[in-house]
Protein backbone atom coordinates (compact mmCIF):
# COMPACT_ATOMS: atom_id res chain seq x y z
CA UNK A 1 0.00 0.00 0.00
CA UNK A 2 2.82 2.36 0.77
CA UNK A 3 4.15 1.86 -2.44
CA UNK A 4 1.29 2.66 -4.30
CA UNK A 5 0.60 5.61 -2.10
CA UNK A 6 4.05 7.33 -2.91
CA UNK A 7 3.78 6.49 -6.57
CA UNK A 8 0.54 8.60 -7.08
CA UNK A 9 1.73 11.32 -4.81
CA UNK A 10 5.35 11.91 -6.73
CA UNK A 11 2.88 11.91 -9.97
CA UNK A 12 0.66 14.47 -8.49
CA UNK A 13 3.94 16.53 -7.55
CA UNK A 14 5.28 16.10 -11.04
CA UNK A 15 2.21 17.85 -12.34
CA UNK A 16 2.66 20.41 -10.01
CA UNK A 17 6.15 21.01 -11.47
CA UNK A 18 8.25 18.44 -8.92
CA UNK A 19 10.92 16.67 -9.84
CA UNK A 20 14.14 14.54 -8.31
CA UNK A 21 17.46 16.15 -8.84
CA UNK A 22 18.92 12.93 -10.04
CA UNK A 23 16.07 11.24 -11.42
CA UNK A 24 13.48 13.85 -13.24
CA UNK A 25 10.07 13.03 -13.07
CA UNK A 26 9.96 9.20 -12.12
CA UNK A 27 8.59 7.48 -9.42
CA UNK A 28 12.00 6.46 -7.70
CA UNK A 29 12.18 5.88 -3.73
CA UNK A 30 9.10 4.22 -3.00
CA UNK A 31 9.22 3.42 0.68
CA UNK A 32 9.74 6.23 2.08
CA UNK A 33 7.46 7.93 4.71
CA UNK A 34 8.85 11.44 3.97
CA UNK A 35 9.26 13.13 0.75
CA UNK A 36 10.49 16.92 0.99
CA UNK A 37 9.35 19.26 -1.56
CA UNK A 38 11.14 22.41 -1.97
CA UNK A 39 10.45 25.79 -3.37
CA UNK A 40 12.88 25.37 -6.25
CA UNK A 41 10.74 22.18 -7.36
CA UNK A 42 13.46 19.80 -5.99
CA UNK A 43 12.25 16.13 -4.55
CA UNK A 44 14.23 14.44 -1.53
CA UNK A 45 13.44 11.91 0.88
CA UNK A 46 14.76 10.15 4.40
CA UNK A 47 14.54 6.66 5.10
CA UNK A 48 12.58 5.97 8.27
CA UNK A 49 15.07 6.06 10.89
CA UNK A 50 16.17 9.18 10.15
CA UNK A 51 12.71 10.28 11.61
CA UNK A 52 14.25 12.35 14.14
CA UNK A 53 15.17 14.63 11.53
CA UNK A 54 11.78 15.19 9.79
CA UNK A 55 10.36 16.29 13.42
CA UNK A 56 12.95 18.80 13.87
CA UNK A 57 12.56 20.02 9.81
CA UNK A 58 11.11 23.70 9.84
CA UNK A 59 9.00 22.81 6.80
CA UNK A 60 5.38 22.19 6.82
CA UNK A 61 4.54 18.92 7.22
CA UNK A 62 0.67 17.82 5.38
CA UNK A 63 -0.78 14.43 5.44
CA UNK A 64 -0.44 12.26 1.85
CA UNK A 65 -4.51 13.05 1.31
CA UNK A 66 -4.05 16.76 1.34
CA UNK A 67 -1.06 16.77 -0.74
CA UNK A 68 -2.97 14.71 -2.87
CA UNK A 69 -6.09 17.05 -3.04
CA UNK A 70 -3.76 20.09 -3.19
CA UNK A 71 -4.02 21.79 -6.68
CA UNK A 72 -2.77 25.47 -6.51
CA UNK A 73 -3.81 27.93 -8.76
CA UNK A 74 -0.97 29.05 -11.35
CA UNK A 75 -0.69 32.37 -11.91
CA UNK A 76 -1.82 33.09 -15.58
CA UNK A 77 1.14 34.94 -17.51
CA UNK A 78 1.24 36.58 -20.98
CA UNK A 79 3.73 37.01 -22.99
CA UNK A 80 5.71 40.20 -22.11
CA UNK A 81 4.47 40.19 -18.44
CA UNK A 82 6.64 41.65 -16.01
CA UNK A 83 7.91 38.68 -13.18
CA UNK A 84 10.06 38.52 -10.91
CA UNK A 85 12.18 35.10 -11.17
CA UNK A 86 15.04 32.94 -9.56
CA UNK A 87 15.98 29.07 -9.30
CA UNK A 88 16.87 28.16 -5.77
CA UNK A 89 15.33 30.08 -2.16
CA UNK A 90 18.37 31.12 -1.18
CA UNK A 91 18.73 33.56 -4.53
CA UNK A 92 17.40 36.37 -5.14
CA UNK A 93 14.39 37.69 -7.40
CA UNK A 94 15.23 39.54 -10.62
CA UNK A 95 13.10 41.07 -12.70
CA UNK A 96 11.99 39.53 -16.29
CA UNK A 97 9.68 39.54 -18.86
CA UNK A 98 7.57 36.37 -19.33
CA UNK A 99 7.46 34.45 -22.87
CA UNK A 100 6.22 31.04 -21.99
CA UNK A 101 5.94 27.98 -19.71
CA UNK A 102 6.51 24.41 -20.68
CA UNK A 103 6.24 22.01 -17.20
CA UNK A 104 8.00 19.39 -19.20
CA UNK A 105 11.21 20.80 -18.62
CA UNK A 106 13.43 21.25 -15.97
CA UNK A 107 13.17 24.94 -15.95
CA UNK A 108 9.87 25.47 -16.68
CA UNK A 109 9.77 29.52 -17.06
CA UNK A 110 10.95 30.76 -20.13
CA UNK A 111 11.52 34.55 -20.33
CA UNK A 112 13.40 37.10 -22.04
CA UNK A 113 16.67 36.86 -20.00
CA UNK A 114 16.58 32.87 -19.19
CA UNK A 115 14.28 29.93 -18.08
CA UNK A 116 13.16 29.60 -14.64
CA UNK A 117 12.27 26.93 -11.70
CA UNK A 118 10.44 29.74 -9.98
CA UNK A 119 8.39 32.73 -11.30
CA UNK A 120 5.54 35.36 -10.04
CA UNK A 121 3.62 38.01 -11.19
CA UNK A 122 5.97 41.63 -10.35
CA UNK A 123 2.78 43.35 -9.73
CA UNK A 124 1.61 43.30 -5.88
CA UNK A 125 5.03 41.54 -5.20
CA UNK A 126 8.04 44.73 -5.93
CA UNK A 127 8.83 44.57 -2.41
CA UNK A 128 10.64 41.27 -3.44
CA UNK A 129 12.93 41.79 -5.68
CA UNK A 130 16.54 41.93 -4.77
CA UNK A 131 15.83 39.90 -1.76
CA UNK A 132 15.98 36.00 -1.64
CA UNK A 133 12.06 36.38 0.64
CA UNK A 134 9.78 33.51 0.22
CA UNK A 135 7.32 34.54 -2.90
CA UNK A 136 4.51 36.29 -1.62
């Protein structure tokens, strides 16, 4: 059951733009009781005894059904739309213009400058950029 379970959760988190560093978007580690999903669309897990660390993580932990029933609403961009974009939390938010998004590839955000893991809407978030704050 557990491996069924983790299968249909790393395909839900695949469409939401997921992947694992090493292995893209395929179910890999299937035994696992904690996945980590991380901002810059990165997958990693921890075996069970290493359960000490996921209660001391400073993430959010939510149960397999919610992650399951969690579909977040994607910002609609058009081409030319002002975003701010980076790749990785700990970098900091540029500015950009949007061109297009394909969620088959690794960097999903195309824009003028580059492709992105991680893009939002400038408007309502200005205060952001040149900082490495979560998005807004």
């Amino acid at each position: 059951m557990r491996e069924a379970l983790s299968v249909a959760i790393q395909h839900h988190a695949f469409e939401l733009g997921y992947e694992w560093e090493s292995f893209g978007k395929e179910a890999f580690w299937l035994k696992s009781s904690y996945l980590f999903f991380d901002e810059g669309g990165r997958i990693t897990h921890l075996h069970d005894e290493d359960e000490t660390f996921f209660e001391s993580h400073s993430g959010d932990e939510i149960s397999a059904a919610d992650f399951l029933d969690f579909n977040p609403e994607e910002p609609e961009f058009k081409p030319f739309d002002k975003v701010l974009v980076r790749d990785f939390d700990d970098q900091m938010w540029q500015i950009d213009f949007f061109k297009e998004i394909d969620k088959d590839k690794g960097y999903p955000y195309q824009c003028l400058k580059s492709f992105w893991h991680q893009c939002i809407p400038y408007e309502g978030n200005e205060c952001l950029l040149g900082t490495d704050e979560p998005r807004g």
